[in-house]
Each structure stands twice: as structure tokens, then as C-alpha cells.
N, C-alpha and C. Protein backbone atom coordinates (compact mmCIF):
# COMPACT_ATOMS: atom_id res chain seq x y z
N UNK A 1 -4.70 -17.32 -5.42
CA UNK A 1 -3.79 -16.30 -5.88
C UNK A 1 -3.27 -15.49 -4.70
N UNK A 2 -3.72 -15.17 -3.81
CA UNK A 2 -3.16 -14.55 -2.60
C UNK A 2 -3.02 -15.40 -1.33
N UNK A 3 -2.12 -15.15 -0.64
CA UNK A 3 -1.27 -15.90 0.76
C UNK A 3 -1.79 -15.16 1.52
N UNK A 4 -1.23 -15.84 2.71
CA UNK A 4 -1.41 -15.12 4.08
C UNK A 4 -0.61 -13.92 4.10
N UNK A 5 -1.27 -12.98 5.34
CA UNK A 5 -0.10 -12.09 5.66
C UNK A 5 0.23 -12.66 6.76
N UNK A 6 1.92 -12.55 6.64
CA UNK A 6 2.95 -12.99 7.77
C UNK A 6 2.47 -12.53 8.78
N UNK A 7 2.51 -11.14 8.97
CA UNK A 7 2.53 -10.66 9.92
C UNK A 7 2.02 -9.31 9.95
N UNK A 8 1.06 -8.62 10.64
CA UNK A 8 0.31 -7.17 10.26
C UNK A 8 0.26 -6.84 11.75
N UNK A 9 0.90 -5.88 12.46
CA UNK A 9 0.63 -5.35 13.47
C UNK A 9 -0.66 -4.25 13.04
N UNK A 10 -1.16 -3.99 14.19
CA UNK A 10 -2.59 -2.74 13.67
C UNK A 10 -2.28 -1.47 14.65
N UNK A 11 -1.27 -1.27 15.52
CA UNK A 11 -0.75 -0.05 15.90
C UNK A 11 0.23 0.17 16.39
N UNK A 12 0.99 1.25 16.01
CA UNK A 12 2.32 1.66 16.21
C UNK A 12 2.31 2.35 17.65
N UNK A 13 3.15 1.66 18.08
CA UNK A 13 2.66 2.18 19.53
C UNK A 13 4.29 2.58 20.26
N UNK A 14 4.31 3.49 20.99
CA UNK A 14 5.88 3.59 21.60
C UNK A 14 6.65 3.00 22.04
N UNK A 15 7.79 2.65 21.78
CA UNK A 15 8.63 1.96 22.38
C UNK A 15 8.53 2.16 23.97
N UNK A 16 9.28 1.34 24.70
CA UNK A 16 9.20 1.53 26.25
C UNK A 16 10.35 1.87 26.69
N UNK A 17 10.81 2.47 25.93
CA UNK A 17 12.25 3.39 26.48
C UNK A 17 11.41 4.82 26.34
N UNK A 18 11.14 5.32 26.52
CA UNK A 18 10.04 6.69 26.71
C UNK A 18 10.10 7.46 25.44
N UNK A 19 11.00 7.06 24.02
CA UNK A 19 11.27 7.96 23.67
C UNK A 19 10.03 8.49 22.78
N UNK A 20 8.89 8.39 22.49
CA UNK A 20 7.95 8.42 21.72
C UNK A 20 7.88 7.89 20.44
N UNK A 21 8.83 6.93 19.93
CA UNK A 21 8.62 6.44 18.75
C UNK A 21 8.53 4.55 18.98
N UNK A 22 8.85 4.27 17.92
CA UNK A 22 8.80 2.47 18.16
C UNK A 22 9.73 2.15 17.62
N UNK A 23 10.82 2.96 17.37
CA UNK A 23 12.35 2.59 16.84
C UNK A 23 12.01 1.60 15.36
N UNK A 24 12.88 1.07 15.61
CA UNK A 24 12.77 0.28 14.49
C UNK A 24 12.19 -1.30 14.08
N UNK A 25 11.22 -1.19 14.70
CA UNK A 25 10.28 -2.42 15.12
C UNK A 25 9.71 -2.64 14.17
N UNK A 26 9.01 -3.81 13.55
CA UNK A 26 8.14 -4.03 12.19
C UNK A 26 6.99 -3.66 12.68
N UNK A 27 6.53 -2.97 11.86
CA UNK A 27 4.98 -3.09 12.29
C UNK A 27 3.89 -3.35 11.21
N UNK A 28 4.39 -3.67 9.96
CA UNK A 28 4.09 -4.75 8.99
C UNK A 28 4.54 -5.10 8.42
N UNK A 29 4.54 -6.19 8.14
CA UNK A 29 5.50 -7.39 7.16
C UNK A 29 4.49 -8.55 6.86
N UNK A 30 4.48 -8.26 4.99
CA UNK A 30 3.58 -9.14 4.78
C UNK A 30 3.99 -9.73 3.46
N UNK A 31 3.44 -10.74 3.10
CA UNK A 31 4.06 -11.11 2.08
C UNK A 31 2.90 -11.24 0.90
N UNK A 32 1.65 -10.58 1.38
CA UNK A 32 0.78 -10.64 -0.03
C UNK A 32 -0.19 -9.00 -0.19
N UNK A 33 -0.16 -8.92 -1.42
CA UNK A 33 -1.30 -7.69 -1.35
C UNK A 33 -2.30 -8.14 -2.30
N UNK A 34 -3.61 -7.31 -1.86
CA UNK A 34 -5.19 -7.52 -2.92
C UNK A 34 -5.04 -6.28 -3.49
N UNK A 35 -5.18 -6.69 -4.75
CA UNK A 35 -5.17 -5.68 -6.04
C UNK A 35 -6.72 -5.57 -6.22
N UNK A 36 -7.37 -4.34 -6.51
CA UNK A 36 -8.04 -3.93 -6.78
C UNK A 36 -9.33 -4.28 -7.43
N UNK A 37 -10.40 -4.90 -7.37
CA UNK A 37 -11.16 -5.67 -7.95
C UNK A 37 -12.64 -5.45 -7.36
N UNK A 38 -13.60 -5.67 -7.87
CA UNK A 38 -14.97 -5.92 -7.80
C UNK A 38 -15.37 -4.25 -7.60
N UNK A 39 -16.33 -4.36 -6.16
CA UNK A 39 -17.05 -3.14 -5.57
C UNK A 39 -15.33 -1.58 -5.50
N UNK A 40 -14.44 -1.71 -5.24
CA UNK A 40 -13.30 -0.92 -5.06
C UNK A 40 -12.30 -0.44 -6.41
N UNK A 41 -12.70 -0.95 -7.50
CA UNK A 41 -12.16 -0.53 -8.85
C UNK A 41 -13.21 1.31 -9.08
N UNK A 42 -12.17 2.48 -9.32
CA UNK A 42 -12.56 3.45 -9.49
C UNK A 42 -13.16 3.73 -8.10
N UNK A 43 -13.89 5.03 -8.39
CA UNK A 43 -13.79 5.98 -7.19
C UNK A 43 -15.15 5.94 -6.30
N UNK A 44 -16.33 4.73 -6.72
CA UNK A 44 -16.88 4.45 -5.73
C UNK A 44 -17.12 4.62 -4.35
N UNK A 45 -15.94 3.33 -4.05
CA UNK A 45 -15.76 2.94 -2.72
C UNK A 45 -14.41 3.40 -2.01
N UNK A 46 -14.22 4.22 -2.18
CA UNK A 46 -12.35 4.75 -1.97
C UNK A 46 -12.59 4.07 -0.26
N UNK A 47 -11.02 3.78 -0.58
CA UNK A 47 -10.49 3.15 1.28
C UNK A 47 -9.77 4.08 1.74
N UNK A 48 -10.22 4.99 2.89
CA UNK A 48 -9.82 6.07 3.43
C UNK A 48 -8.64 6.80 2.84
N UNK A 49 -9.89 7.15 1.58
CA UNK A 49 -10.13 8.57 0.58
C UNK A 49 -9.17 8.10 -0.53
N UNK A 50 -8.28 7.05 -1.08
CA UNK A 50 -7.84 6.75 -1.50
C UNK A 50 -8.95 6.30 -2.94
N UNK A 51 -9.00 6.21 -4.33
CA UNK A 51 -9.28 5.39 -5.04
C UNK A 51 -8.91 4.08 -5.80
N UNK A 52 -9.76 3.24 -5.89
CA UNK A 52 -8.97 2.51 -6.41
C UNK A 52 -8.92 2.35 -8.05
N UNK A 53 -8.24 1.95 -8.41
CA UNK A 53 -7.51 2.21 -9.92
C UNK A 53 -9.43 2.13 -11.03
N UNK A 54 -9.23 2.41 -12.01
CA UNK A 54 -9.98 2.36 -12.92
C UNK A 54 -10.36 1.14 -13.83
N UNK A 55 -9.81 0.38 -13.61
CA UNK A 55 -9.83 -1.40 -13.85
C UNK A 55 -9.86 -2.30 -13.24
N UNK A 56 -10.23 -3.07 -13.04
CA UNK A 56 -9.31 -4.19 -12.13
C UNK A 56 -8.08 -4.23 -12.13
N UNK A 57 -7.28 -5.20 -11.21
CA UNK A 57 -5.50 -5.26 -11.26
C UNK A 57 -5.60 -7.01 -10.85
N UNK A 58 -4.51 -6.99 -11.15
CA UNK A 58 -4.09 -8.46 -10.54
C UNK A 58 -2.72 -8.78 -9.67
N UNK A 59 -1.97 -9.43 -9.25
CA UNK A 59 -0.84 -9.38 -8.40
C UNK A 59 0.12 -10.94 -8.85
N UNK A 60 1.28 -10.63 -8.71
CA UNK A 60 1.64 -12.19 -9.32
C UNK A 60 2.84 -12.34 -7.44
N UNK A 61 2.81 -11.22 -7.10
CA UNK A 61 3.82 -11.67 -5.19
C UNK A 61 4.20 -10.24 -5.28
N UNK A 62 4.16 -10.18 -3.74
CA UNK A 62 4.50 -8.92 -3.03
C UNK A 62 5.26 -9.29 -1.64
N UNK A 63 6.07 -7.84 -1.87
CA UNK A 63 6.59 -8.12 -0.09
C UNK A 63 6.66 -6.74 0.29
N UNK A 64 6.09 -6.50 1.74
CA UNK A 64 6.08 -5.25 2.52
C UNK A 64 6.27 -5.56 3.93
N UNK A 65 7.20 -4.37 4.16
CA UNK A 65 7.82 -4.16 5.84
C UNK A 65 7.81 -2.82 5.70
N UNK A 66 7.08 -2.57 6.89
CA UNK A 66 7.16 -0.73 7.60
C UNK A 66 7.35 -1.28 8.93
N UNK A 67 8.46 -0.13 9.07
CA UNK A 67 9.15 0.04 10.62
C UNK A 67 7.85 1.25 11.40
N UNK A 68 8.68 1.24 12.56
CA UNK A 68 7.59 2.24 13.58
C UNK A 68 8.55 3.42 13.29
N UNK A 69 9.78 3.59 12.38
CA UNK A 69 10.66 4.45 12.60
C UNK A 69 9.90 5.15 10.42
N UNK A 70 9.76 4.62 10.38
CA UNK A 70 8.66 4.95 8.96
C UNK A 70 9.65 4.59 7.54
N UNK A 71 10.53 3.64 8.47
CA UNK A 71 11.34 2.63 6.51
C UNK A 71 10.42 1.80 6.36
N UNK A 72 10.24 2.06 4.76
CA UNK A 72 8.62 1.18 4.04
C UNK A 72 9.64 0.86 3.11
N UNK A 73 9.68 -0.49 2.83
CA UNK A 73 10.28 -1.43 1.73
C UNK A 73 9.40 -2.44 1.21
N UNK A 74 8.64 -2.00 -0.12
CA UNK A 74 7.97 -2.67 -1.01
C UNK A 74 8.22 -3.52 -2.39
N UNK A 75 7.89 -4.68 -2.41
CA UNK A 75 8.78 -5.19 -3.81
C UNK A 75 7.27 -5.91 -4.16
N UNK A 76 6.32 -5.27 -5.42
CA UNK A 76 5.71 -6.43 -6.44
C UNK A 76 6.30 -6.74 -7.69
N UNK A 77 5.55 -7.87 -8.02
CA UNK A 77 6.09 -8.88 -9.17
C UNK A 77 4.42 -8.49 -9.77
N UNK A 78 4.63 -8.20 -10.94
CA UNK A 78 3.63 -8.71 -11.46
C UNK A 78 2.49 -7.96 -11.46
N UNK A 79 2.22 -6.84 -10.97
CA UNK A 79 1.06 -6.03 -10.26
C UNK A 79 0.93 -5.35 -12.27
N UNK A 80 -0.40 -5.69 -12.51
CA UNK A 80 -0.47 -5.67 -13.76
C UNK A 80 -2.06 -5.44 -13.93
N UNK A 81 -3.09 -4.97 -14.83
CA UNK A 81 -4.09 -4.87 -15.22
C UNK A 81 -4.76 -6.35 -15.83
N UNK A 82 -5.82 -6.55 -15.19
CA UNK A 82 -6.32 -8.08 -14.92
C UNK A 82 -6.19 -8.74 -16.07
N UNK A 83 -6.19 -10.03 -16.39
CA UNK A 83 -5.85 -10.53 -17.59
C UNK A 83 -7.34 -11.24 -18.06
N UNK A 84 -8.51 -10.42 -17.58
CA UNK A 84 -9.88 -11.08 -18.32
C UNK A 84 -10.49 -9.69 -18.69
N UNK A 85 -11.96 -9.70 -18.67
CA UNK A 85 -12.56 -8.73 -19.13
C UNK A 85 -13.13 -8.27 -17.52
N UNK A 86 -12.90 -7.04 -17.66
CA UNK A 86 -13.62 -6.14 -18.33
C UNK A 86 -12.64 -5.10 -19.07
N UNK A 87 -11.48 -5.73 -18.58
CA UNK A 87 -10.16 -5.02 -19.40
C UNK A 87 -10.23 -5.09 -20.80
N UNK A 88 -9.90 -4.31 -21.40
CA UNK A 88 -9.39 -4.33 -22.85
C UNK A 88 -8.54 -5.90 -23.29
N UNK A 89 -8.18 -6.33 -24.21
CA UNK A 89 -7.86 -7.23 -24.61
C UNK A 89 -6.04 -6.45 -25.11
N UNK A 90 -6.49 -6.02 -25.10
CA UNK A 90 -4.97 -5.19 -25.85
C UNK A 90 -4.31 -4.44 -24.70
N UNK A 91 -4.94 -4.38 -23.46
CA UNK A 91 -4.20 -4.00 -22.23
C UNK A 91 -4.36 -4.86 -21.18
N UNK A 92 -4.75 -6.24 -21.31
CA UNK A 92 -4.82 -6.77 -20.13
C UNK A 92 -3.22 -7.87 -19.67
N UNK A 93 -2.91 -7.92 -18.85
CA UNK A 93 -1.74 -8.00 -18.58
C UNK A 93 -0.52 -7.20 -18.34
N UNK A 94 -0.49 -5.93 -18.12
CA UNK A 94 0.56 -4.84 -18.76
C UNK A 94 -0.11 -3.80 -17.92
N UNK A 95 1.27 -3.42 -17.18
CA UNK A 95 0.64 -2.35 -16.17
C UNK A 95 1.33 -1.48 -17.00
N UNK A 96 0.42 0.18 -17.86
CA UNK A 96 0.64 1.40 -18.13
C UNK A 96 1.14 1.87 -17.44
N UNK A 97 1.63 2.06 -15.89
CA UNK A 97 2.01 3.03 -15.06
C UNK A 97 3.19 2.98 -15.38
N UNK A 98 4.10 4.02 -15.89
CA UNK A 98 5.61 4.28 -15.15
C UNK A 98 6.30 4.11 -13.73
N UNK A 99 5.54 4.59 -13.21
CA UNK A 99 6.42 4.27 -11.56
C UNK A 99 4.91 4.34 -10.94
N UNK A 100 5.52 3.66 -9.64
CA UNK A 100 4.19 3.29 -8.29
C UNK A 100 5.19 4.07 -7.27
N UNK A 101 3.70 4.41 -6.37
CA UNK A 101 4.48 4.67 -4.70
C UNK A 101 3.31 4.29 -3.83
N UNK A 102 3.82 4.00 -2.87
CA UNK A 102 3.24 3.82 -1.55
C UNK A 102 2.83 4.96 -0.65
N UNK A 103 1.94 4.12 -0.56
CA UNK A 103 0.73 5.13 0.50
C UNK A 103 0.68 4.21 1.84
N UNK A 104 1.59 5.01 3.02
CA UNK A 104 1.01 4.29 3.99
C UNK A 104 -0.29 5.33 4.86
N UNK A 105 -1.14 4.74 5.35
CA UNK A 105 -2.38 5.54 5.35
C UNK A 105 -2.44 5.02 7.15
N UNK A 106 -2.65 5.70 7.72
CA UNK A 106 -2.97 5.61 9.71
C UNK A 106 -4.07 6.46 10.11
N UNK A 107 -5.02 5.75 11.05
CA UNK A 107 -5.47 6.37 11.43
C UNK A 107 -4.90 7.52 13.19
N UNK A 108 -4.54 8.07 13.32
CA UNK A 108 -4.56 9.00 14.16
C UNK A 108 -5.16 9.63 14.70
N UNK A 109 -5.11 10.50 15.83
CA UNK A 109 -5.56 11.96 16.33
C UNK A 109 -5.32 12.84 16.74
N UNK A 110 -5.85 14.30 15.87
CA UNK A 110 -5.15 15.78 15.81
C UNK A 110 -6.00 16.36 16.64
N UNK A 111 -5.38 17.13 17.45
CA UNK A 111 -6.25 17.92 18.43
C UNK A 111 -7.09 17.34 18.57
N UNK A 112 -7.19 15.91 19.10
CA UNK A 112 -8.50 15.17 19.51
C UNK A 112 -9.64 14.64 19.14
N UNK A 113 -9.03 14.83 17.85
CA UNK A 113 -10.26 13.90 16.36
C UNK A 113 -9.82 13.21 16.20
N UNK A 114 -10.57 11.92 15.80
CA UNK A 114 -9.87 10.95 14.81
C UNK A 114 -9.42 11.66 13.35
N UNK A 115 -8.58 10.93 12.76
CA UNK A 115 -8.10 11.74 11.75
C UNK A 115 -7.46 10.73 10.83
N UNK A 116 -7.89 10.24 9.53
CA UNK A 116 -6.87 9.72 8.36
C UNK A 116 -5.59 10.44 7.75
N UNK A 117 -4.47 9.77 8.25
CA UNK A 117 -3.52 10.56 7.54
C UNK A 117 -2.84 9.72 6.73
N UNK A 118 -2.58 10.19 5.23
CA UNK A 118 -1.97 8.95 3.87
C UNK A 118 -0.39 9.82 4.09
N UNK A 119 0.53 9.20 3.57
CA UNK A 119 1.87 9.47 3.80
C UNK A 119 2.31 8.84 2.25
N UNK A 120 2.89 9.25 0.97
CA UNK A 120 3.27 8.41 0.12
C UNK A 120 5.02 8.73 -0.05
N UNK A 121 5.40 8.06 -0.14
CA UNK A 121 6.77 7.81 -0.88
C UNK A 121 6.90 7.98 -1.93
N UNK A 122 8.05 8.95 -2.48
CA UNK A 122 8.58 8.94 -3.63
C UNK A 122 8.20 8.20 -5.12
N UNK A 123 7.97 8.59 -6.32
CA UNK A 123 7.63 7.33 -7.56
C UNK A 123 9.24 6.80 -7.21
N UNK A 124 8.61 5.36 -7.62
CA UNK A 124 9.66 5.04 -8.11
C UNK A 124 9.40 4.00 -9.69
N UNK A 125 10.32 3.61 -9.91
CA UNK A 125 10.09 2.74 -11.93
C UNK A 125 9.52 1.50 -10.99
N UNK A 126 8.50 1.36 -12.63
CA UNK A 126 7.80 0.41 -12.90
C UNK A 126 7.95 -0.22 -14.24
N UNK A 127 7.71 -1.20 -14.15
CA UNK A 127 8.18 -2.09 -15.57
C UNK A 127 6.51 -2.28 -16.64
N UNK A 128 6.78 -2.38 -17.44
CA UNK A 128 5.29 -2.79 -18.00
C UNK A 128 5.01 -4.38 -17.62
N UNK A 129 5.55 -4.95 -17.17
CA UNK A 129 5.52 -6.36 -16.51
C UNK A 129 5.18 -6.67 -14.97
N UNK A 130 4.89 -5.16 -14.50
CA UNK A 130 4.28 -4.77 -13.30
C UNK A 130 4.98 -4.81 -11.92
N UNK A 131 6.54 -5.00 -12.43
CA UNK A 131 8.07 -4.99 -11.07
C UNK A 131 8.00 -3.45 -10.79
N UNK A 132 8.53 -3.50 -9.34
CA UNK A 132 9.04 -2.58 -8.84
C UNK A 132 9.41 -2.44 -7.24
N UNK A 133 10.69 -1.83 -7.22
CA UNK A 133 11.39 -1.89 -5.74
C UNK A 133 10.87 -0.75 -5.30
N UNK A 134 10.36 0.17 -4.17
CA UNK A 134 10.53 1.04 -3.61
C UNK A 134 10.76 1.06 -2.29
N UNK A 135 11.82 1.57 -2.22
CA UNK A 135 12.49 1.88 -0.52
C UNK A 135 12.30 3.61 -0.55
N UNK A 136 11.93 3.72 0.88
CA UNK A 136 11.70 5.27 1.40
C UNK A 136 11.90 5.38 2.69
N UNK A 137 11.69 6.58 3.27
CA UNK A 137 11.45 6.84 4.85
C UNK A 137 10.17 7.93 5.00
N UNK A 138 9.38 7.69 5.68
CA UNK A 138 7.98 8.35 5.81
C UNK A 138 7.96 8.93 7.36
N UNK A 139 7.48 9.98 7.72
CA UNK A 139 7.39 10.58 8.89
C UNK A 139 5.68 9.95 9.50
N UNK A 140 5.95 9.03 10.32
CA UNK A 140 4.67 8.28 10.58
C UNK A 140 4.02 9.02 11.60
N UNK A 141 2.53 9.44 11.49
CA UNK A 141 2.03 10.24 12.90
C UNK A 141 2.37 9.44 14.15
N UNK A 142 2.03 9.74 15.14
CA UNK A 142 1.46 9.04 16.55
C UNK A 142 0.35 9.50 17.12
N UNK A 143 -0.49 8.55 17.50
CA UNK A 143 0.09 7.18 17.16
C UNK A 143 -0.33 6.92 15.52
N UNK A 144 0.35 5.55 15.43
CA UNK A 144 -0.33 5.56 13.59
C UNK A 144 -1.26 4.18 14.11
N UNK A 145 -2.69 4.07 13.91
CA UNK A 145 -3.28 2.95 14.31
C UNK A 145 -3.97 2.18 12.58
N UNK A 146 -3.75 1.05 13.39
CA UNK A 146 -4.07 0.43 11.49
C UNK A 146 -3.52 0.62 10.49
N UNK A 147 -2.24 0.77 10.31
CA UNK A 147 -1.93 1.18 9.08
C UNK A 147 -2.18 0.29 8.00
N UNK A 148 -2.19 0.64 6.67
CA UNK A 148 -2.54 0.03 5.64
C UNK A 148 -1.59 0.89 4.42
N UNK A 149 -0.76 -0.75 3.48
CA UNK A 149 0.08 0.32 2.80
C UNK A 149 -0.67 -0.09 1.15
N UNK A 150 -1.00 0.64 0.76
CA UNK A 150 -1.13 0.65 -0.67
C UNK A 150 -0.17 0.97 -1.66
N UNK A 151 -0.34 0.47 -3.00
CA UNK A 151 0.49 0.61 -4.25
C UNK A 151 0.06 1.43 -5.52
N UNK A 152 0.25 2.55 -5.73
CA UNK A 152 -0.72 2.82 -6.96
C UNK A 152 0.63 3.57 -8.28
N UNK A 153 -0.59 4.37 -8.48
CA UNK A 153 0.46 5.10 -9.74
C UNK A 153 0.50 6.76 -8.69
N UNK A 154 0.19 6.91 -7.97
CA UNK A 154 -0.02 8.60 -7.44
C UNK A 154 -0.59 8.40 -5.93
N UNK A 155 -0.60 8.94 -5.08
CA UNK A 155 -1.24 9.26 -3.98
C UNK A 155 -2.89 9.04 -3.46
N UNK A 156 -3.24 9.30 -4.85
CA UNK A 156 -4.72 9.38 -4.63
C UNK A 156 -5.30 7.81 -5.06
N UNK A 157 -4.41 7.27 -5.86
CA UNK A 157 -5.38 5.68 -6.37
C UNK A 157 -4.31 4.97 -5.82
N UNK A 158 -4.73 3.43 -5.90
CA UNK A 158 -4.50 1.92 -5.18
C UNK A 158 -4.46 1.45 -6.35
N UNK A 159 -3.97 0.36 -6.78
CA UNK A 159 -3.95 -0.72 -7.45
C UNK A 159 -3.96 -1.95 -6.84
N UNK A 160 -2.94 -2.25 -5.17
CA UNK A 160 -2.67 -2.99 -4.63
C UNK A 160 -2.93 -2.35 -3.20
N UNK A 161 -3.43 -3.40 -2.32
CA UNK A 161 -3.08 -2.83 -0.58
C UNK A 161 -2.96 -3.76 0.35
N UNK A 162 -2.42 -4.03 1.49
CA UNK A 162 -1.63 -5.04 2.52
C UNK A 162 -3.44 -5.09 2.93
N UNK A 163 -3.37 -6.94 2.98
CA UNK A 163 -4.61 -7.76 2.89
C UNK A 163 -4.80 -8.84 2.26
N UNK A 164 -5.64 -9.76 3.00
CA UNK A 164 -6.00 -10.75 1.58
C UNK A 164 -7.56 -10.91 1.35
């Protein structure tokens, strides 16, 4: 059920024209995400502080690109509540959420700590068939190291995140 990722850079690093950013460089582009499942369903095991959804999820294709300039363009198919048990029978298949946004999450450092910083984008619609486009622009720290973009219904939970 899940592909490779194309391509995952793990830090945003400055362009070499001095200007302190990375212009408009990919610094992930992937073409699959892991939805939410096993030890990471609910608030357990949160992935830097994030939870993950209250069910399992499942994924039917995804596509994500974040620039170093912070355009995040996300498209799933299918991102839906698992279609076995431990789900309900009467909700499995059918994502409840109205709209998803993205969380791109970096690690950084503020005054010389390491530091998690989540960044989300705008809701945007969701289908009960688990579609949805979201395009945004995010103010990315520096540096942003590792980023990781998740999909949820809010800021605080995941359903989906760049990985396989």
C-alpha cells in the first residue's frame, strides 16, 4: 500500500547566494504518506507533540512538495478511516473530517536550543471520500532540519505524514 518517497531532503539549508533562505528549491517531494496506525493512533506516542488521530487511517496516494521558500502543495486521494476493525463498521472507509491542513514540523534553534517548531496551513475541504488539495505559503524557521509534513483535521493531530 505505500511507495517510495521520491525524494525527502532532511535540511533546509541556505542558498549560496548569501541570501539566507533556499529560494525556491524542493526540499520535499514525495509521493507517499503513512497514515496513522498501530503504536501512533491517539495521543500515546505523539511525533513531535503532534497526535495521531483516534483510529487508525488508511491512504489510497498522496503527493507533497515544500519549497525552502515555505510553498507546501499537498494532494491525498483517499485518506479515510481504516476499512477493518478496530473501526466501527459504519465508519470505516469515510473520513468525518471537513477540511485537513498541513503541519510542516522542523526541527530548529532558538537562542541556542534545539527547538520543534509545527507551522500549519490554512483548512482546507475535504471530501468524505478522503480528497483534498491544499496549497499555502508557511514562514519556515532557519534552519528547518528534518522536516516532516503531516495531514490531519487541526494542528494538533496527524492522520497522514511524509514516510513509508
Amino acid at each position: 500500500m505505500l511507495a517510495s518517497v521520491a525524494t525527502a531532503a532532511l535540511v533546509v539549508l541556505p542558498a549560496s547566494g548569501g541570501d539566507g533562505t533556499s529560494g525556491g528549491r524542493t526540499v520535499i517531494e514525495a509521493d507517499t504518506m503513512a497514515p496513522v496506525d498501530g503504536p501512533y493512533v491517539g495521543a500515546a506516542n505523539p511525533i513531535r507533540g503532534i497526535n495521531g488521530g483516534g483510529l487508525p487511517w488508511q491512504i489510497d496516494d498522496a503527493k507533497v512538495e515544500l519549497t525552502g521558500t515555505g510553498r507546501i502543495e499537498v494532494e491525498v486521494e483517499g485518506l479515510v478511516l481504516l476499512e477493518a476493525a478496530p473501526v466501527p463498521p459504519e465508519r470505516q472507509g469515510i473520513n468525518p473530517a471537513p477540511n485537513f491542513v498541513a503541519v510542516v514540523s522542523c526541527m530548529t534553534t532558538v537562542d541556542g536550543v534545539a527547538t520543534t517548531v509545527n507551522l500549519a496551513t490554512d483548512p482546507f475541504p475535504a471530501s468524505t471520500a478522503g480528497d483534498s488539495q491544499i496549497e499555502d505559503q508557511l514562514d519556515l524557521p532557519e534552519p528547518c532540519i528534518a522536516p516532516i509534513v503531516f495531514v490531519g483535521p487541526n494542528p494538533g493531530t496527524w492522520f497522514a505524514a511524509t514516510g513509508v
